[in-house]
N, C-alpha and C. Protein backbone atom coordinates (compact mmCIF):
# COMPACT_ATOMS: atom_id res chain seq x y z
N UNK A 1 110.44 101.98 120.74
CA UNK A 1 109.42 102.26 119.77
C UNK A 1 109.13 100.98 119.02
N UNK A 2 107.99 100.72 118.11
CA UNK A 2 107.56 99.59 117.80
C UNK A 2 107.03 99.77 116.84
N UNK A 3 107.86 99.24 115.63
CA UNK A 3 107.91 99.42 114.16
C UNK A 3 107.31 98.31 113.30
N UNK A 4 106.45 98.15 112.18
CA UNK A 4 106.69 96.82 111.56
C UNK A 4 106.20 97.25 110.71
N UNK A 5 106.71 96.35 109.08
CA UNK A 5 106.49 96.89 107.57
C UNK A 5 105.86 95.14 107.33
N UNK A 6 105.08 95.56 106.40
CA UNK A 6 104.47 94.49 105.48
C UNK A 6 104.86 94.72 104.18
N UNK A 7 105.24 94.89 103.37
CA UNK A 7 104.98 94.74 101.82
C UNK A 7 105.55 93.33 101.01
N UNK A 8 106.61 93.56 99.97
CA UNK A 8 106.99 92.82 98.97
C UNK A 8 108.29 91.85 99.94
N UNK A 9 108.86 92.32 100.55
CA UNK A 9 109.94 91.75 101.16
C UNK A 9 110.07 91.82 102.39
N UNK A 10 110.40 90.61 102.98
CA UNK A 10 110.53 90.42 104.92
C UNK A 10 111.32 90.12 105.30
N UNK A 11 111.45 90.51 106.15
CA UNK A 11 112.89 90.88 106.79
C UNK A 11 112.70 91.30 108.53
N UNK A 12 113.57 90.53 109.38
CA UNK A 12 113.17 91.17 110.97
C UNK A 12 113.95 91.70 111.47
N UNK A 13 113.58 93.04 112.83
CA UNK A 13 114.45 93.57 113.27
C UNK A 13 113.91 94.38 114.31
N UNK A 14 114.58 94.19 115.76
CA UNK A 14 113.85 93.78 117.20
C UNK A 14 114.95 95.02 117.87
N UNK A 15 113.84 96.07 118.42
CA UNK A 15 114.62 96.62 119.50
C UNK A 15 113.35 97.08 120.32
N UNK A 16 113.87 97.71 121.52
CA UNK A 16 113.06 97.46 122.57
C UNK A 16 113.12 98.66 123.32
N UNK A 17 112.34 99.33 123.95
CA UNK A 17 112.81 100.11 125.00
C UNK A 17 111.14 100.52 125.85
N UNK A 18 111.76 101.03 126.94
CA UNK A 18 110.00 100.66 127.54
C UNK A 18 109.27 102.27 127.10
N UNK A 19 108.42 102.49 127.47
CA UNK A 19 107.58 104.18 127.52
C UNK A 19 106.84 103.83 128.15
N UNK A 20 106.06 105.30 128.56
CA UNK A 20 104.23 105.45 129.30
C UNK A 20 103.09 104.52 128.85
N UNK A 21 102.40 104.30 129.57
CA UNK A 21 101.22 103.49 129.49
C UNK A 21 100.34 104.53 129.08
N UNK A 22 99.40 104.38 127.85
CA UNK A 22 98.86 105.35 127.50
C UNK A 22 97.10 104.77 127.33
N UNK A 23 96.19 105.60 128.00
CA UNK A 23 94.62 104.30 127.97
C UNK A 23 94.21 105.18 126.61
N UNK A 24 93.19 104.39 126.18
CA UNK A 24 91.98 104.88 125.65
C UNK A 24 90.76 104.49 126.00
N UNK A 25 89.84 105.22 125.30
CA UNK A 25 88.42 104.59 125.77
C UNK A 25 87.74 103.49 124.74
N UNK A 26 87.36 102.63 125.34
CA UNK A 26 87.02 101.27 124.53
C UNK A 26 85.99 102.19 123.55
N UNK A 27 86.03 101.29 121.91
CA UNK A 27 85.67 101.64 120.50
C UNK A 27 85.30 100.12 120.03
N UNK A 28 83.51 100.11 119.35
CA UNK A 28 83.61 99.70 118.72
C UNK A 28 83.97 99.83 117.28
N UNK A 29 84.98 99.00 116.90
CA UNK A 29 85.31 99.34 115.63
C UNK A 29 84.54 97.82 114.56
N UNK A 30 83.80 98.18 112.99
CA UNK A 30 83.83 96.94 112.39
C UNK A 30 84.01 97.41 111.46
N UNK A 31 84.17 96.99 110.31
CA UNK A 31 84.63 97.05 109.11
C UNK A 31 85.82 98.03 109.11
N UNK A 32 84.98 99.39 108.66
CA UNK A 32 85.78 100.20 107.82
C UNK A 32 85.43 101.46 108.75
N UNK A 33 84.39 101.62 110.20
CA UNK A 33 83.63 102.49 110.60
C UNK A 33 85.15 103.21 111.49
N UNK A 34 85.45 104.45 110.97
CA UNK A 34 86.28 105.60 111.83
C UNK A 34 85.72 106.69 111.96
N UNK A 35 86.20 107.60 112.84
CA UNK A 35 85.89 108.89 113.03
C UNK A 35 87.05 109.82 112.58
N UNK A 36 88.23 108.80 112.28
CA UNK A 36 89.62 109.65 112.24
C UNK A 36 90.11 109.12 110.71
N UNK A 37 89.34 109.32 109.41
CA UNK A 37 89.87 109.27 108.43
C UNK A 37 90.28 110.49 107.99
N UNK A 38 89.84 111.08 107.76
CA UNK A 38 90.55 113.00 107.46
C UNK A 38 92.15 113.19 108.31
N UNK A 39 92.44 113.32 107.73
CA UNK A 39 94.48 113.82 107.75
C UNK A 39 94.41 114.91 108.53
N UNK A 40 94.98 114.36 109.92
CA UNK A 40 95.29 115.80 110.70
C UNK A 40 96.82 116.42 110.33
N UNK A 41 97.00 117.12 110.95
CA UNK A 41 98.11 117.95 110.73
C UNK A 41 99.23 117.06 110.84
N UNK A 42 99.37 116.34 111.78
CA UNK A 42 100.36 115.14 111.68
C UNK A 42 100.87 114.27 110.82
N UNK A 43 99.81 113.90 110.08
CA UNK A 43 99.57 112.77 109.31
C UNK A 43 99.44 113.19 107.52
N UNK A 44 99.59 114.75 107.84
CA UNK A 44 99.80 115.05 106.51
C UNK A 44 101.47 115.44 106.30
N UNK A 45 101.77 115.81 107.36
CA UNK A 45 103.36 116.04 107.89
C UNK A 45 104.13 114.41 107.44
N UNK A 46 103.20 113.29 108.08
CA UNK A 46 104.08 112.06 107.47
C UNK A 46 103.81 112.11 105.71
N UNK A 47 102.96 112.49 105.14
CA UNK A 47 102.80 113.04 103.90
C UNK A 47 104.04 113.00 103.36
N UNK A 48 104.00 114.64 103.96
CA UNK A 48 105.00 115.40 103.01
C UNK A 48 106.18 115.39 103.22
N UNK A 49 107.01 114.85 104.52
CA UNK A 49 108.05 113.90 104.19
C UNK A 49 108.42 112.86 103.81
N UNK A 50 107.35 111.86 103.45
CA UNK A 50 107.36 110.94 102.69
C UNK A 50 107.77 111.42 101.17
N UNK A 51 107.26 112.52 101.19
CA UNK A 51 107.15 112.93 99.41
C UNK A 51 108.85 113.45 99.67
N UNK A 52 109.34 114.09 100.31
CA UNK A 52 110.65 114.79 100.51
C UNK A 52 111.51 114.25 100.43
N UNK A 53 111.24 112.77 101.22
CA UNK A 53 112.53 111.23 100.58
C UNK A 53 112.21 110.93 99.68
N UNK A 54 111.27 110.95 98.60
CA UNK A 54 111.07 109.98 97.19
C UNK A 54 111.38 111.29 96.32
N UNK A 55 110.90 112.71 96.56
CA UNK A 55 111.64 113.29 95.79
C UNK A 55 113.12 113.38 95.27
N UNK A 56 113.73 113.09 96.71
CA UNK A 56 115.49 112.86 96.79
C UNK A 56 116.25 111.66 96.56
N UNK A 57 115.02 111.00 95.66
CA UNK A 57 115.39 109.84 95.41
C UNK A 57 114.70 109.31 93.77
N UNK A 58 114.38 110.67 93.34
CA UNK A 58 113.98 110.56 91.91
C UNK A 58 112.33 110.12 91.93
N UNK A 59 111.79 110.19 92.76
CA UNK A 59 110.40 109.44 92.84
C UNK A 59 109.33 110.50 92.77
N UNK A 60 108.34 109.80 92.14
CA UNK A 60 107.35 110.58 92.13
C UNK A 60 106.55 111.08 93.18
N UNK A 61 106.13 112.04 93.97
CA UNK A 61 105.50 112.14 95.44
C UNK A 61 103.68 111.03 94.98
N UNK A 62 103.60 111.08 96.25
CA UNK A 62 102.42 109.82 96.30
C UNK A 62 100.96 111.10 96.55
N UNK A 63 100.21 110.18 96.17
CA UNK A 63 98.75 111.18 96.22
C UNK A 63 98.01 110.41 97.31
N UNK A 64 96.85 110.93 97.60
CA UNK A 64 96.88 110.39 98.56
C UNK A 64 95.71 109.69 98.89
N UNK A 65 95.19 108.71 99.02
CA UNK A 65 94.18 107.32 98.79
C UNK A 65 92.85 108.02 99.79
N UNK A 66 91.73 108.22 100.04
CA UNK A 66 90.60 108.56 100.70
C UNK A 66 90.63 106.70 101.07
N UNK A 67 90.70 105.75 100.49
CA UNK A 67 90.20 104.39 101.00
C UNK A 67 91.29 104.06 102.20
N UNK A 68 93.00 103.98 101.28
CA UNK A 68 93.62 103.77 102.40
C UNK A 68 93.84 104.52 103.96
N UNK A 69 93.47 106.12 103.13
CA UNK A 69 93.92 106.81 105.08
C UNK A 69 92.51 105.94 105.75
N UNK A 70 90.94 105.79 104.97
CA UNK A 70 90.85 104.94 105.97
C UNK A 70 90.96 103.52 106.87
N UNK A 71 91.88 102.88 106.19
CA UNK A 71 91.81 102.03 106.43
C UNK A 71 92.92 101.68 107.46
N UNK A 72 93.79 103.11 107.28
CA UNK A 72 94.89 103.39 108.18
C UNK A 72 94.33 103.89 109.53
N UNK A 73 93.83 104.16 109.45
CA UNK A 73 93.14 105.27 110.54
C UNK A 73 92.25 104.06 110.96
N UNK A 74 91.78 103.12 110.66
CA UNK A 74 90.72 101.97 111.35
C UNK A 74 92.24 101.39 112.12
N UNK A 75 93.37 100.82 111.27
CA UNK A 75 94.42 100.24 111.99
C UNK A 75 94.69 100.58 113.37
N UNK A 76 95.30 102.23 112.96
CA UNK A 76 95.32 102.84 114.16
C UNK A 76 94.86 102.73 115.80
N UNK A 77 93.43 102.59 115.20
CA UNK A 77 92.88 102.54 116.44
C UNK A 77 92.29 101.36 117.00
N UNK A 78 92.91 99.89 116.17
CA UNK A 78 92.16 98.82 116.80
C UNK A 78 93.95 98.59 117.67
N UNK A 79 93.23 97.41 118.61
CA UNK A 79 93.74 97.23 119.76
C UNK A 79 95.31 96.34 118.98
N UNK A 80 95.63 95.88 117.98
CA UNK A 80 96.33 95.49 116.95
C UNK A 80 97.53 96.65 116.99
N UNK A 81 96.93 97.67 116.89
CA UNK A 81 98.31 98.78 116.88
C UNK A 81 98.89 99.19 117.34
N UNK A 82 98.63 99.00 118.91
CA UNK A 82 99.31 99.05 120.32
C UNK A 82 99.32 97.47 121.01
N UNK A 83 99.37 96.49 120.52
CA UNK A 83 99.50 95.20 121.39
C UNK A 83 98.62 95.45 122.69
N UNK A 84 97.40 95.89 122.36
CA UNK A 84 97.00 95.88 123.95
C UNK A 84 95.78 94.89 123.55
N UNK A 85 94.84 94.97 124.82
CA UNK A 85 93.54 94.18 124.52
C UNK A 85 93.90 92.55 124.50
N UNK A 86 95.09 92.10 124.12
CA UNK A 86 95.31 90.52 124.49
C UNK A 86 95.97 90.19 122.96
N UNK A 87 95.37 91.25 122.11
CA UNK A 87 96.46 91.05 120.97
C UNK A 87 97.46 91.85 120.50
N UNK A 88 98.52 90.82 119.71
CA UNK A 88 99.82 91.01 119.67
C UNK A 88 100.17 92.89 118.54
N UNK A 89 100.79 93.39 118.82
CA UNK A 89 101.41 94.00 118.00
C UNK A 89 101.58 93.46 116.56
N UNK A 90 100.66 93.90 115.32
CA UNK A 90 100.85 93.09 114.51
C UNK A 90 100.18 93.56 113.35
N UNK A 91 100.61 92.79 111.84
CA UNK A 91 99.39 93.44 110.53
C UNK A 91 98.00 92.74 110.75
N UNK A 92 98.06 91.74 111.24
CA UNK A 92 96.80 91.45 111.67
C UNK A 92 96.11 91.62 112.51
N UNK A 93 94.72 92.34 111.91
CA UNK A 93 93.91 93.53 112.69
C UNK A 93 93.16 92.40 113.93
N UNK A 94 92.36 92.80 115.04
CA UNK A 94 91.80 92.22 115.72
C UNK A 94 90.41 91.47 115.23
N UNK A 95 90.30 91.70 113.70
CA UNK A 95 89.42 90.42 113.44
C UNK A 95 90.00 89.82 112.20
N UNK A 96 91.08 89.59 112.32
CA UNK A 96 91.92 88.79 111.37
C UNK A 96 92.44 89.12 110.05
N UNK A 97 92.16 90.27 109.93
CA UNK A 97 92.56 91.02 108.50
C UNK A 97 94.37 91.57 108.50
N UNK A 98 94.79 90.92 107.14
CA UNK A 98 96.15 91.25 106.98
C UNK A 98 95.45 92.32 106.22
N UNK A 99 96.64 93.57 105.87
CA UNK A 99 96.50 94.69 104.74
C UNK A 99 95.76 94.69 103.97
N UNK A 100 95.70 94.08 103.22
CA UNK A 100 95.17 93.97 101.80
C UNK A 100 93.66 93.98 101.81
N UNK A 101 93.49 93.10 102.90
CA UNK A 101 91.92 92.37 103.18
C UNK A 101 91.57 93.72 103.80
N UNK A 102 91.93 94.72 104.38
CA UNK A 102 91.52 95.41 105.75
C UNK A 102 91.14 96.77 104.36
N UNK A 103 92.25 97.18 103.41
CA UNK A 103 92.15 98.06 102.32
C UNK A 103 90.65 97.41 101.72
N UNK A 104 90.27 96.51 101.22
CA UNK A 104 89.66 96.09 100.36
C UNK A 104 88.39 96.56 100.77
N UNK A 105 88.34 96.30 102.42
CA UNK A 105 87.08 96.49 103.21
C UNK A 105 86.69 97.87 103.45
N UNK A 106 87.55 98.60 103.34
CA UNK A 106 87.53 100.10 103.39
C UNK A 106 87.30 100.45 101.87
N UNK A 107 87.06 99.74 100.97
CA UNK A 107 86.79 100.45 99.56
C UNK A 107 88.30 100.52 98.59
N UNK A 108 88.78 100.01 99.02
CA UNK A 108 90.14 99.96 98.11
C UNK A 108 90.39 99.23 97.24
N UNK A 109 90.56 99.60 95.45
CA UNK A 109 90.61 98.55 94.84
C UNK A 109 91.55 97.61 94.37
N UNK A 110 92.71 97.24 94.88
CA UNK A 110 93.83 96.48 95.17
C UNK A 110 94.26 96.09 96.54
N UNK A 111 95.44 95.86 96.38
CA UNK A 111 96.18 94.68 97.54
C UNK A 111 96.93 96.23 97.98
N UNK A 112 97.45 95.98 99.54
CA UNK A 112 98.02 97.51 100.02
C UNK A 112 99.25 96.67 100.78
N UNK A 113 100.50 97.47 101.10
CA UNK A 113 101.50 97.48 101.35
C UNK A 113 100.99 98.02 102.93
N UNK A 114 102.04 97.74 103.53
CA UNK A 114 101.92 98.71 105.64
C UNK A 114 102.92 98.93 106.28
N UNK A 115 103.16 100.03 106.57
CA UNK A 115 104.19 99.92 107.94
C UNK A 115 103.01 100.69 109.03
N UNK A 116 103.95 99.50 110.13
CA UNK A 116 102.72 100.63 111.69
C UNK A 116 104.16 100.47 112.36
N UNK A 117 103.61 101.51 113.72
CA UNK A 117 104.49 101.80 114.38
C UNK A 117 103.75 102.20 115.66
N UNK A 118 104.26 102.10 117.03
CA UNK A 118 103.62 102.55 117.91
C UNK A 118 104.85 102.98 119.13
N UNK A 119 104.56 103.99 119.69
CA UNK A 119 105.24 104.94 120.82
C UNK A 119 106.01 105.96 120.35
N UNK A 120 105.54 106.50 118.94
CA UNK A 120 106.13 107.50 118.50
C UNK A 120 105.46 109.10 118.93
N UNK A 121 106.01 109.93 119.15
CA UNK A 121 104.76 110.96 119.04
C UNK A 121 104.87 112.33 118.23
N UNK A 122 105.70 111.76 117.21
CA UNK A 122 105.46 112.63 116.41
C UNK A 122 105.69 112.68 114.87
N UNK A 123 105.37 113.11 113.49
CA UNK A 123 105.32 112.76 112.34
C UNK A 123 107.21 112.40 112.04
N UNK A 124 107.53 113.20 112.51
CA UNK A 124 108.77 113.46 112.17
C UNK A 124 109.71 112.00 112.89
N UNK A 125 109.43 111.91 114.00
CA UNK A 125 110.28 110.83 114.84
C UNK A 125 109.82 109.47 114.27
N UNK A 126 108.47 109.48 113.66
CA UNK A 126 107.90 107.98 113.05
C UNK A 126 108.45 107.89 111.90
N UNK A 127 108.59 108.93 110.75
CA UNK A 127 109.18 109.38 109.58
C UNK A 127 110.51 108.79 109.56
N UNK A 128 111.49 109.32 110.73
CA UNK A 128 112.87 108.77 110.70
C UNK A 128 112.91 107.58 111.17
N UNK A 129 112.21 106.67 111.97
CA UNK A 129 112.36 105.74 112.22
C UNK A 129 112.22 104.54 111.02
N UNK A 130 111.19 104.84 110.24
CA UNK A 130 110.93 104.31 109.35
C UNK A 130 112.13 104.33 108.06
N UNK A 131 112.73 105.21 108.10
CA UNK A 131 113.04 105.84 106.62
C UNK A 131 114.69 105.02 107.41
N UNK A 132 114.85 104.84 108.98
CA UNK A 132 115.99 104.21 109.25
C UNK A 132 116.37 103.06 108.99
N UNK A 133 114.95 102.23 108.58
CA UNK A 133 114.65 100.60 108.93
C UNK A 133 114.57 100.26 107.66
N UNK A 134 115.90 98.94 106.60
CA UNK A 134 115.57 99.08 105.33
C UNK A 134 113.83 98.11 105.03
N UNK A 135 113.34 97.88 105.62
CA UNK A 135 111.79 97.21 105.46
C UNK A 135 110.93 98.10 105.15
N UNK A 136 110.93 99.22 106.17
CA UNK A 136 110.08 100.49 106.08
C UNK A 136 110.43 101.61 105.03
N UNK A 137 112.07 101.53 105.12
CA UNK A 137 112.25 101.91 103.77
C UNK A 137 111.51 102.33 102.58
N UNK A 138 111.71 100.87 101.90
CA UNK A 138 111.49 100.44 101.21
C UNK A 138 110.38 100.46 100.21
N UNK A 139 109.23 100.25 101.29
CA UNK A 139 107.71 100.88 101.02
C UNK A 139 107.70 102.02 100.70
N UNK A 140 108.31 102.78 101.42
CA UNK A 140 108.27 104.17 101.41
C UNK A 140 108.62 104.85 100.04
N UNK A 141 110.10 104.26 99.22
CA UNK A 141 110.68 104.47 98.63
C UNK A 141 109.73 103.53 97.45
N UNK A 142 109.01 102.97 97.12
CA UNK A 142 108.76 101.72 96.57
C UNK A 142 108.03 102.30 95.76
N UNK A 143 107.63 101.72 94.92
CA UNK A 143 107.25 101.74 93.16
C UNK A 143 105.21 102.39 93.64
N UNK A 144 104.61 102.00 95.06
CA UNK A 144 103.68 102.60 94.95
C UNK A 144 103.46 103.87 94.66
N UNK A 145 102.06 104.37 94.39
CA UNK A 145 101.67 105.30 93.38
C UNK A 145 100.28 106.60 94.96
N UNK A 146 99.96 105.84 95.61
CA UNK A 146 99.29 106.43 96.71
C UNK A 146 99.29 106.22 97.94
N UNK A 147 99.00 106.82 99.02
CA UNK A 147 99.47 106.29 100.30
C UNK A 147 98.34 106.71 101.09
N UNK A 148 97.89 106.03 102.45
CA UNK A 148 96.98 106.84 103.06
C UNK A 148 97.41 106.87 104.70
N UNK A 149 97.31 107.26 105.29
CA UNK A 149 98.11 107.24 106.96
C UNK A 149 96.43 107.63 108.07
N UNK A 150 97.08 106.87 109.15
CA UNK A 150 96.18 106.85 110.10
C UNK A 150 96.77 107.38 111.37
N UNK A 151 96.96 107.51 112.33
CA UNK A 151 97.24 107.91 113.34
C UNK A 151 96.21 108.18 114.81
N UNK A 152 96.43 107.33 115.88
CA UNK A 152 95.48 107.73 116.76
C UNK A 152 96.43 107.29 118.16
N UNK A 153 96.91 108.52 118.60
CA UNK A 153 98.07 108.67 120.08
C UNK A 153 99.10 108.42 119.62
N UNK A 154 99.34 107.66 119.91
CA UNK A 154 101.16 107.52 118.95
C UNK A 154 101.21 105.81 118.41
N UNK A 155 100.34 105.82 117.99
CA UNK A 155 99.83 104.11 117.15
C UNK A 155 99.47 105.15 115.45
N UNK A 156 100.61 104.53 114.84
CA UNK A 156 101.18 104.97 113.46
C UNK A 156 100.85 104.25 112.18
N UNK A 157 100.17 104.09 110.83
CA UNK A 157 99.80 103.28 110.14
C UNK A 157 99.81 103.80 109.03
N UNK A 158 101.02 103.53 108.10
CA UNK A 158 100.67 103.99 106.57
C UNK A 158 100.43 103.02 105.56
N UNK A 159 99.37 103.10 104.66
CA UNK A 159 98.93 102.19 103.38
C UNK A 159 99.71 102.32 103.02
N UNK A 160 100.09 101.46 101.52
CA UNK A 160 100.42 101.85 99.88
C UNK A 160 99.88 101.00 99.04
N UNK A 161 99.17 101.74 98.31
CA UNK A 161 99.04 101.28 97.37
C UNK A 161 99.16 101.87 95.56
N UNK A 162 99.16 100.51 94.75
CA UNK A 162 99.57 101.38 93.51
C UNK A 162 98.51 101.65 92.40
N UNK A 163 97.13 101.31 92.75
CA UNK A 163 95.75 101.82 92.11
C UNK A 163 95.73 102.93 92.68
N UNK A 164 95.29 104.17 91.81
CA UNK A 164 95.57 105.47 91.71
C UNK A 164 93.51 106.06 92.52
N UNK A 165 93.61 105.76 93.47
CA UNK A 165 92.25 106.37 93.70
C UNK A 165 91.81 107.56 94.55
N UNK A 166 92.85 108.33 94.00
CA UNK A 166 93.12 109.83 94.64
C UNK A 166 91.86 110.61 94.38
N UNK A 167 91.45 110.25 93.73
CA UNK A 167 90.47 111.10 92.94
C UNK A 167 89.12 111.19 93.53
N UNK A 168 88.70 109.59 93.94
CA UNK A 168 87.41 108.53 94.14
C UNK A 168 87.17 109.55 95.07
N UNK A 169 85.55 109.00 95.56
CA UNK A 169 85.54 109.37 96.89
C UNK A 169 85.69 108.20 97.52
N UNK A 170 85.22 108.68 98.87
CA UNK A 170 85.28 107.25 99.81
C UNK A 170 84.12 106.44 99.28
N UNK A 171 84.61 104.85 99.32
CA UNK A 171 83.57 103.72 98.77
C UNK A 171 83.80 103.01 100.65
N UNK A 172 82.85 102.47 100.53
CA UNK A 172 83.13 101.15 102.14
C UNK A 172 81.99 99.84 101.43
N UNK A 173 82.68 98.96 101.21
CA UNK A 173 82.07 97.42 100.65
C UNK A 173 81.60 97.14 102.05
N UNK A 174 80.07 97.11 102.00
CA UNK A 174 79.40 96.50 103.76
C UNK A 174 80.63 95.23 104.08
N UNK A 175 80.47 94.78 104.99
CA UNK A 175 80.76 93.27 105.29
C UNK A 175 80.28 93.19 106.50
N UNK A 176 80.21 92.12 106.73
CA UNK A 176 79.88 91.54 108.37
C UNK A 176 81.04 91.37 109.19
N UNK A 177 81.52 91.54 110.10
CA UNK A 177 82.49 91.65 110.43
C UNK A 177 82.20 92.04 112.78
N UNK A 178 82.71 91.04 112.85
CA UNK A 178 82.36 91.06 114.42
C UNK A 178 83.22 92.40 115.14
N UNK A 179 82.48 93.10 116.29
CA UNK A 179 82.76 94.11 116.78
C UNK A 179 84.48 93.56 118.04
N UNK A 180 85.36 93.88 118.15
CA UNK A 180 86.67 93.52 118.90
C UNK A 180 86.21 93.81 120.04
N UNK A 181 86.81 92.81 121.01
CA UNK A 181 86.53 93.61 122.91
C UNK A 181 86.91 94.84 123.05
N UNK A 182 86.57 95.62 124.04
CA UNK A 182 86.89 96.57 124.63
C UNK A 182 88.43 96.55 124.75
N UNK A 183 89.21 97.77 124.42
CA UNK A 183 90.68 98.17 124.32
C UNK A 183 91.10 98.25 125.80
N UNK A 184 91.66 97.16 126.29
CA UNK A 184 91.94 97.32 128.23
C UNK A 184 93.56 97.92 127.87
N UNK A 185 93.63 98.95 128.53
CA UNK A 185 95.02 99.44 129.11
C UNK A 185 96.18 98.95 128.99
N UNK A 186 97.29 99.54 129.31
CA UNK A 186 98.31 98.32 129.57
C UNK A 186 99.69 99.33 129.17
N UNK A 187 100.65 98.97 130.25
CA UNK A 187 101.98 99.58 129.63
C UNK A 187 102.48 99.18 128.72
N UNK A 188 102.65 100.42 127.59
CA UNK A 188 103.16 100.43 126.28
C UNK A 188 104.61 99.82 126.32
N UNK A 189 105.35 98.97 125.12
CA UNK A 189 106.23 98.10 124.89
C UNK A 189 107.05 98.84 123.78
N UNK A 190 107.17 100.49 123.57
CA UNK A 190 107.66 100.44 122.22
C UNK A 190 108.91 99.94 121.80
N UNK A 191 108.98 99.46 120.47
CA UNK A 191 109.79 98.29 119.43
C UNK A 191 109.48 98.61 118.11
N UNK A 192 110.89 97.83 117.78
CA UNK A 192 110.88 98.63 116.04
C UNK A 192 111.21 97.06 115.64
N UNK A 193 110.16 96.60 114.46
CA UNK A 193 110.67 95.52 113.75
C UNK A 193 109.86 95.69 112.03
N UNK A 194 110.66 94.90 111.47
CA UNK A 194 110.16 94.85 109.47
C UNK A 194 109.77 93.96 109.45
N UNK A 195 108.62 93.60 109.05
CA UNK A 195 108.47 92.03 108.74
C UNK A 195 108.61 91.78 107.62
């Protein structure tokens, strides 16, 4: 499985094991444009066990961002979240956006925290993997205030952030922003690392 956290602290940690090759059909994606921002059943499941460890840990449960799920849900599905297409497994999206920049573009009004993950397939198995890894942890457990999650096949992506815009609706700041190649195939690599 293939794990990696962005936030306040970095830290690495490499395991490996192979899975199925899984296609999709090539997407243009630019900015902030998804079809999969609304919380499926899955992705509200990473929710509410998210809220189930911060409860058991004195924390306040997180609300839940309309900017970041989309911006999670754009992650998701660029070629960035499965290492396919020629780029790497990584926070940086296929047109060069770390977190923060990728939230901002989706309407978010602060800097955002990330863990992604890919070859998981289910809320629960991404949940523990995360909550295993102290990087992913961490976020999880961490002083943010909202969260938003994306999910598209088993390519995994949760925001955080700590501007409270539970409330907002969705905003998207235009930008120009070039369309990524076509998503080519490729046997999946899943791996768990924190950055």
């Amino acid at each position: 499985m293939l794990l990696a956290t962005l936030g306040a602290a970095a830290a690495g940690v490499f395991s490996m094991a192979w899975g199925a090759s899984q296609s999709r059909p090539a997407m243009a994606l630019t900015n902030c444009d998804t079809g999969t921002a609304a919380l499926d059943a899955q992705e509200q499941q990473v929710i509410e066990l998210f809220n189930q460890a911060r409860a058991q840990s004195g924390l306040a449960p997180y609300k839940v961002s309309p900017n970041l799920n989309r911006a999670a849900a754009w992650k998701s599905a660029d070629p960035s979240a499965t290492g396919s297409g020629g780029y790497a497994f990584s926070h940086t999206d296929s047109l060069g956006r770390m977190p923060s920049q990728r939230a901002q573009d989706c309407g978010y009004g602060g800097g955002a925290a990330e863990n992604i993950a890919y070859g998981f397939g289910s809320a629960e198995s991404v949940v523990n993997a995360w909550l295993n890894s102290p990087g992913h942890r961490a976020a999880i457990l961490g002083g943010y205030k909202v969260v938003g999650v994306g999910r598209v096949g088993s390519a995994w992506t949760a925001n955080f952030g700590m501007l409270d815009d539970s409330s907002s609706p969705v905003s998207v700041i235009p930008t120009r922003t070039p369309t990524p190649p076509p998503i080519v195939p490729r046997a999946s690599i899943p791996m768990i690392a924190a950055e």
